[in-house]
N, C-alpha and C. Protein backbone atom coordinates (compact mmCIF):
# COMPACT_ATOMS: atom_id res chain seq x y z
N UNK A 1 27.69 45.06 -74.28
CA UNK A 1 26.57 45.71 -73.64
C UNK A 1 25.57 44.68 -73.10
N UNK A 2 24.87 43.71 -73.97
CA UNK A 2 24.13 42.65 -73.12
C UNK A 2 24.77 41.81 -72.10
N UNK A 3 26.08 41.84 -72.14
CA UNK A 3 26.60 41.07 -70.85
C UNK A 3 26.34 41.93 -70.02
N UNK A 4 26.75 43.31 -69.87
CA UNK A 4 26.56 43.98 -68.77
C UNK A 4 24.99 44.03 -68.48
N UNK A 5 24.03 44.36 -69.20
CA UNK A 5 22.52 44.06 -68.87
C UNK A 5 22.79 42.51 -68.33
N UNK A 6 22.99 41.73 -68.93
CA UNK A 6 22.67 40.28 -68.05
C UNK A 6 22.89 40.21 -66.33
N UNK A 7 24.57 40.62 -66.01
CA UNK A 7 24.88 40.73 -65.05
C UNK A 7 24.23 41.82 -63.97
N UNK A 8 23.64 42.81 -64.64
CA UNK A 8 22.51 43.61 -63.82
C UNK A 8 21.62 42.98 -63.50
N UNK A 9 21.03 42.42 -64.34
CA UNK A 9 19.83 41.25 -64.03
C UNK A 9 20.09 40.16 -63.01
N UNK A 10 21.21 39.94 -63.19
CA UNK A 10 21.88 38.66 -62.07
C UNK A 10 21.67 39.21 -60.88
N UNK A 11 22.41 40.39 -60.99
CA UNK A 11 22.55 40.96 -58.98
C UNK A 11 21.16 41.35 -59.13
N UNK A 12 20.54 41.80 -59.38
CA UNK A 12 18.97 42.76 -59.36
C UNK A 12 18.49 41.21 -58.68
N UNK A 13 18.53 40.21 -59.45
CA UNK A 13 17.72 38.44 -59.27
C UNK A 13 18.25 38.13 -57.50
N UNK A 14 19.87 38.59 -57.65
CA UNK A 14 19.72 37.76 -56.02
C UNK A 14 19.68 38.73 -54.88
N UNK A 15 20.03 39.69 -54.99
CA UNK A 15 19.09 40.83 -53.91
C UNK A 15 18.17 40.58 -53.73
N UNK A 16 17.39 40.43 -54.85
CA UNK A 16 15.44 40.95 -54.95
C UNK A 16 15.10 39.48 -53.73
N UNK A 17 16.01 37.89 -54.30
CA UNK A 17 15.64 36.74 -53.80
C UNK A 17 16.11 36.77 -52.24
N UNK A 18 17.09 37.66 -51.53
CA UNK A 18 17.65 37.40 -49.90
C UNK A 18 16.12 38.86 -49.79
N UNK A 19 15.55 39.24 -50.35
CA UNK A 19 14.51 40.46 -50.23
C UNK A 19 13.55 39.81 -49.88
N UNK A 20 12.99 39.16 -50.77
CA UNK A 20 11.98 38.04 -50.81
C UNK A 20 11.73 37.64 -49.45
N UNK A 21 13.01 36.74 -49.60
CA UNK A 21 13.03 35.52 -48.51
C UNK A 21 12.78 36.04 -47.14
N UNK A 22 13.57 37.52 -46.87
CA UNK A 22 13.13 37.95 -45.62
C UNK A 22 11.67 38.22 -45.18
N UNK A 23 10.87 38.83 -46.36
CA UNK A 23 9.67 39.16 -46.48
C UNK A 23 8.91 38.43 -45.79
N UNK A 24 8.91 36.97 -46.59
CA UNK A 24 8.38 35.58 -45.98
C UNK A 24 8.36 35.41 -44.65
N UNK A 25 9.57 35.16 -44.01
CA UNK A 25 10.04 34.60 -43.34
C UNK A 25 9.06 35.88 -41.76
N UNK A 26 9.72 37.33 -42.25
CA UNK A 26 8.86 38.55 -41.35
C UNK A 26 7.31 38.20 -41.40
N UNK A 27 6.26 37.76 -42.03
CA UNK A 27 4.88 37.36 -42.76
C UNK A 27 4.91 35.99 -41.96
N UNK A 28 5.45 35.42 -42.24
CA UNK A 28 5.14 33.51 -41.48
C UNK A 28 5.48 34.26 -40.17
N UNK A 29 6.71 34.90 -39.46
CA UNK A 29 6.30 34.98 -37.85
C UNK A 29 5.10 35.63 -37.56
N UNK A 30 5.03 36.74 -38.24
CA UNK A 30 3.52 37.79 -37.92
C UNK A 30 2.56 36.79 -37.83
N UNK A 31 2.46 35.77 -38.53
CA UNK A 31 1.41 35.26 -38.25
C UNK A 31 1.06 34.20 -37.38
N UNK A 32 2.34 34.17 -36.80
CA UNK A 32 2.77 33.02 -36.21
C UNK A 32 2.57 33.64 -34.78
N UNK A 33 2.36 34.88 -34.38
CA UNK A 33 2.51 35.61 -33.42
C UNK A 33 3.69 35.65 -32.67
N UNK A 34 4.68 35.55 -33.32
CA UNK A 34 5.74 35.83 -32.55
C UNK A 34 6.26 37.45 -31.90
N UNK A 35 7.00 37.28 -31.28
CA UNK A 35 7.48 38.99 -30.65
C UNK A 35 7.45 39.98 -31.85
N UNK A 36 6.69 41.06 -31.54
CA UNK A 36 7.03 41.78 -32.26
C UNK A 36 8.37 42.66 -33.11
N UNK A 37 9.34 42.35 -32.07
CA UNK A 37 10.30 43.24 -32.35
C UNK A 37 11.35 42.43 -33.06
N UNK A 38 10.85 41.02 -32.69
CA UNK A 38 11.58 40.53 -33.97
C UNK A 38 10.83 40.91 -35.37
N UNK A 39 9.73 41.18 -35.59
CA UNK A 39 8.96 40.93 -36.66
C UNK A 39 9.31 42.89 -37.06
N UNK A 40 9.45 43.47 -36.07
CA UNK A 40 10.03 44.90 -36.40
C UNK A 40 11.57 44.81 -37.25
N UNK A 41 12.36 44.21 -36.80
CA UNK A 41 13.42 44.13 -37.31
C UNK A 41 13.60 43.62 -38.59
N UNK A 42 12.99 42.32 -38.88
CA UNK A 42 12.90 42.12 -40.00
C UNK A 42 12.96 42.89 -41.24
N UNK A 43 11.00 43.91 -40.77
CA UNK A 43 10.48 44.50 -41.35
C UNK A 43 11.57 45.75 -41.68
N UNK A 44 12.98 46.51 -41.07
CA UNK A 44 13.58 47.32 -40.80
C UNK A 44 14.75 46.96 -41.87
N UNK A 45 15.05 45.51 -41.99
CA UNK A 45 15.98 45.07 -42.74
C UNK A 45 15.82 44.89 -44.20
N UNK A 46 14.13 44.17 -44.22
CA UNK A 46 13.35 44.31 -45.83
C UNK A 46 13.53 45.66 -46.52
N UNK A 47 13.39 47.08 -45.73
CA UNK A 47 12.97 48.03 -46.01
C UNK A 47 14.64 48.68 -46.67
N UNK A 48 15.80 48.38 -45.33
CA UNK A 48 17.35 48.42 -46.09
C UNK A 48 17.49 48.23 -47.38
N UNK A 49 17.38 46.70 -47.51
CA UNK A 49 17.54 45.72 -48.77
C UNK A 49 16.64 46.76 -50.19
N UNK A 50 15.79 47.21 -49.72
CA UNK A 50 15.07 47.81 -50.99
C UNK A 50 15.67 48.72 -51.54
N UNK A 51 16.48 49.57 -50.67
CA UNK A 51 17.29 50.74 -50.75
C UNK A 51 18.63 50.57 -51.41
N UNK A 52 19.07 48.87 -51.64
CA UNK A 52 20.05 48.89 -52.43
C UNK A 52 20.00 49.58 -53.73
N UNK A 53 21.21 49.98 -54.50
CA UNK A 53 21.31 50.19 -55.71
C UNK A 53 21.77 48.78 -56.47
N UNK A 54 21.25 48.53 -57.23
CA UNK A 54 21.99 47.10 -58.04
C UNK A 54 22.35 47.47 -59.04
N UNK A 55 22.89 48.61 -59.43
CA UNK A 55 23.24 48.72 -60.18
C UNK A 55 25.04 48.96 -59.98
N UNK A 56 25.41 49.66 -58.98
CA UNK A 56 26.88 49.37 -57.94
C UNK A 56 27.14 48.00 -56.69
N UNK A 57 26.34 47.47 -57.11
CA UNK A 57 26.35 45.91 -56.11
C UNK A 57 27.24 45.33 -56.54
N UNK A 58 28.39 44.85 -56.29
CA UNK A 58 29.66 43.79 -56.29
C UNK A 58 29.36 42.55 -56.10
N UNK A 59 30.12 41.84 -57.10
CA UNK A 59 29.65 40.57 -56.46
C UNK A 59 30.08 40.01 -55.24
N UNK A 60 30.95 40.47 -54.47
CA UNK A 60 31.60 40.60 -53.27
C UNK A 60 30.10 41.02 -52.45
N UNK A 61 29.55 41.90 -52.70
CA UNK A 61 28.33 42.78 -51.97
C UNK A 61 27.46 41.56 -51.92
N UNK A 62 27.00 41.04 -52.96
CA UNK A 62 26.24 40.07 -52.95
C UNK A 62 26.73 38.91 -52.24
N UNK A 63 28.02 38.29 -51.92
CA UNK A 63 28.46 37.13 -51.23
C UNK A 63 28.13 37.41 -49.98
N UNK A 64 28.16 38.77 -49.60
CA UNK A 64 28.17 39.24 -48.13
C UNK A 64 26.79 39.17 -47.77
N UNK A 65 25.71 39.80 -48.50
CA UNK A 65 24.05 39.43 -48.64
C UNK A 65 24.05 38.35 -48.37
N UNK A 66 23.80 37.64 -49.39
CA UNK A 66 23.70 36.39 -49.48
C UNK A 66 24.34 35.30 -48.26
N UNK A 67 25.43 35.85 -48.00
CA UNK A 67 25.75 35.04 -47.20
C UNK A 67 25.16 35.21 -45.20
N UNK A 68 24.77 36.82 -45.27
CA UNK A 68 23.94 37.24 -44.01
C UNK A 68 22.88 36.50 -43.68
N UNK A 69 22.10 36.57 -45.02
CA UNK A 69 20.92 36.02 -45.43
C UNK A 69 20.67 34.87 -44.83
N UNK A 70 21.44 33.62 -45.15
CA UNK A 70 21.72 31.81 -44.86
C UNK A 70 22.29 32.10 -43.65
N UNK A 71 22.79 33.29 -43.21
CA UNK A 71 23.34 32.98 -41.52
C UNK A 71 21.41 33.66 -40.55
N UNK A 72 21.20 34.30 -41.18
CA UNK A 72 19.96 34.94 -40.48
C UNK A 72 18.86 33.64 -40.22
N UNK A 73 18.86 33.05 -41.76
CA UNK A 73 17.61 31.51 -42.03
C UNK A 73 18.30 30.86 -40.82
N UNK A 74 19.33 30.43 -40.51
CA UNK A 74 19.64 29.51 -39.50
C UNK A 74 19.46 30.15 -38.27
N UNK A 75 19.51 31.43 -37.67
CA UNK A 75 19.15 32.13 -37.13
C UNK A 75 17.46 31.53 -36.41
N UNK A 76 16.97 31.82 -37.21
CA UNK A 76 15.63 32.22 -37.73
C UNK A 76 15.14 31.04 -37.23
N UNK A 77 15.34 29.39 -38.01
CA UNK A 77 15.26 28.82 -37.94
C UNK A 77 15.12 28.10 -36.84
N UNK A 78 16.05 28.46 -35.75
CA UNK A 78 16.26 28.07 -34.18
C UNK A 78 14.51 28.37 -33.29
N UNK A 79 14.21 29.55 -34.02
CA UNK A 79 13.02 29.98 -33.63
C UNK A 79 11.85 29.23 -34.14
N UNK A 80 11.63 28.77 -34.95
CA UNK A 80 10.69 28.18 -35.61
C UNK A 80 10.86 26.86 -35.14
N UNK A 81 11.93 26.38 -35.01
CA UNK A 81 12.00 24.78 -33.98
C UNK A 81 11.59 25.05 -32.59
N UNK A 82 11.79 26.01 -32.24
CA UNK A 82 11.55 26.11 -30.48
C UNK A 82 9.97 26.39 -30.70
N UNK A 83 9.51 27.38 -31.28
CA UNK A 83 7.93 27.54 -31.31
C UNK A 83 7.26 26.61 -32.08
N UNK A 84 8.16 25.41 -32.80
CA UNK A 84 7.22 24.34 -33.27
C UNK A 84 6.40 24.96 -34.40
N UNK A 85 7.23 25.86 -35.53
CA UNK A 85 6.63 26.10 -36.22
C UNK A 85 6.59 25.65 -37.47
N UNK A 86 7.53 24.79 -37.88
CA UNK A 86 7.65 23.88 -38.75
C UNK A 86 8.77 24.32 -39.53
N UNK A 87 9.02 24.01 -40.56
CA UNK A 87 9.76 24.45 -41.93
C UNK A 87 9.62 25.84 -42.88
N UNK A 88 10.15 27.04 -42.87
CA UNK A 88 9.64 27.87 -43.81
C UNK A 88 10.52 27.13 -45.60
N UNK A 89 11.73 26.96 -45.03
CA UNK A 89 12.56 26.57 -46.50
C UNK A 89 13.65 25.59 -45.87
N UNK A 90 13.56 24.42 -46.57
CA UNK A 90 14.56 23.46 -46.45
C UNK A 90 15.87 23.70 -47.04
N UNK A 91 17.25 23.64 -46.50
CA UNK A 91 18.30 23.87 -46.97
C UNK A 91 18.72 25.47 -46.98
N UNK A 92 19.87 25.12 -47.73
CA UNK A 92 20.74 26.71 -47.86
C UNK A 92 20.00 27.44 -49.03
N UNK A 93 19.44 28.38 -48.85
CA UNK A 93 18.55 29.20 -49.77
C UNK A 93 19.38 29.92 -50.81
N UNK A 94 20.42 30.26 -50.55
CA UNK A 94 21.93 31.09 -51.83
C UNK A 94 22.86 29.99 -52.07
């Protein structure tokens, strides 16, 4: 039984963290004034992510998160070099 609580805790930890990170990342453009509709989308994707259940999350589910996630930051990232916005997070975040 505590393994299975642990491993709830695990996926609950890295959802909540590709949750997070988007949060940020939607918050640093807003303020950054970037397009809105990127900053809509974001906000559209944070709001998904909340709606997970972690309690049926696979760890397969989570590779696929997680791995959207580090493709989105590099994404993301392209933008923040072109608008000269500096660094939100160095490296692969998962």
């Amino acid at each position: 039984m505590l393994e299975l609580l642990e491993s709830h805790d695990a996926r609950r930890l890295r959802v909540d963290s590709c949750l997070m990170l988007i949060q940020d990342v939607s918050q640093r453009l807003s303020k950054e004034g970037s397009h809105p509709r990127i900053v809509e989308q974001l906000q559209h994707l944070d709001e998904i992510l909340s709606l997970i259940d972690h309690q049926v999350v696979t760890e397969s589910d989570l590779e696929r998160i997680e791995g959207s996630t580090n493709q989105l930051m590099k994404e993301i990232g392209l933008l923040f070099d072109h608008q000269g916005m500096g660094i939100l997070y160095a490296g692969t975040c998962h």
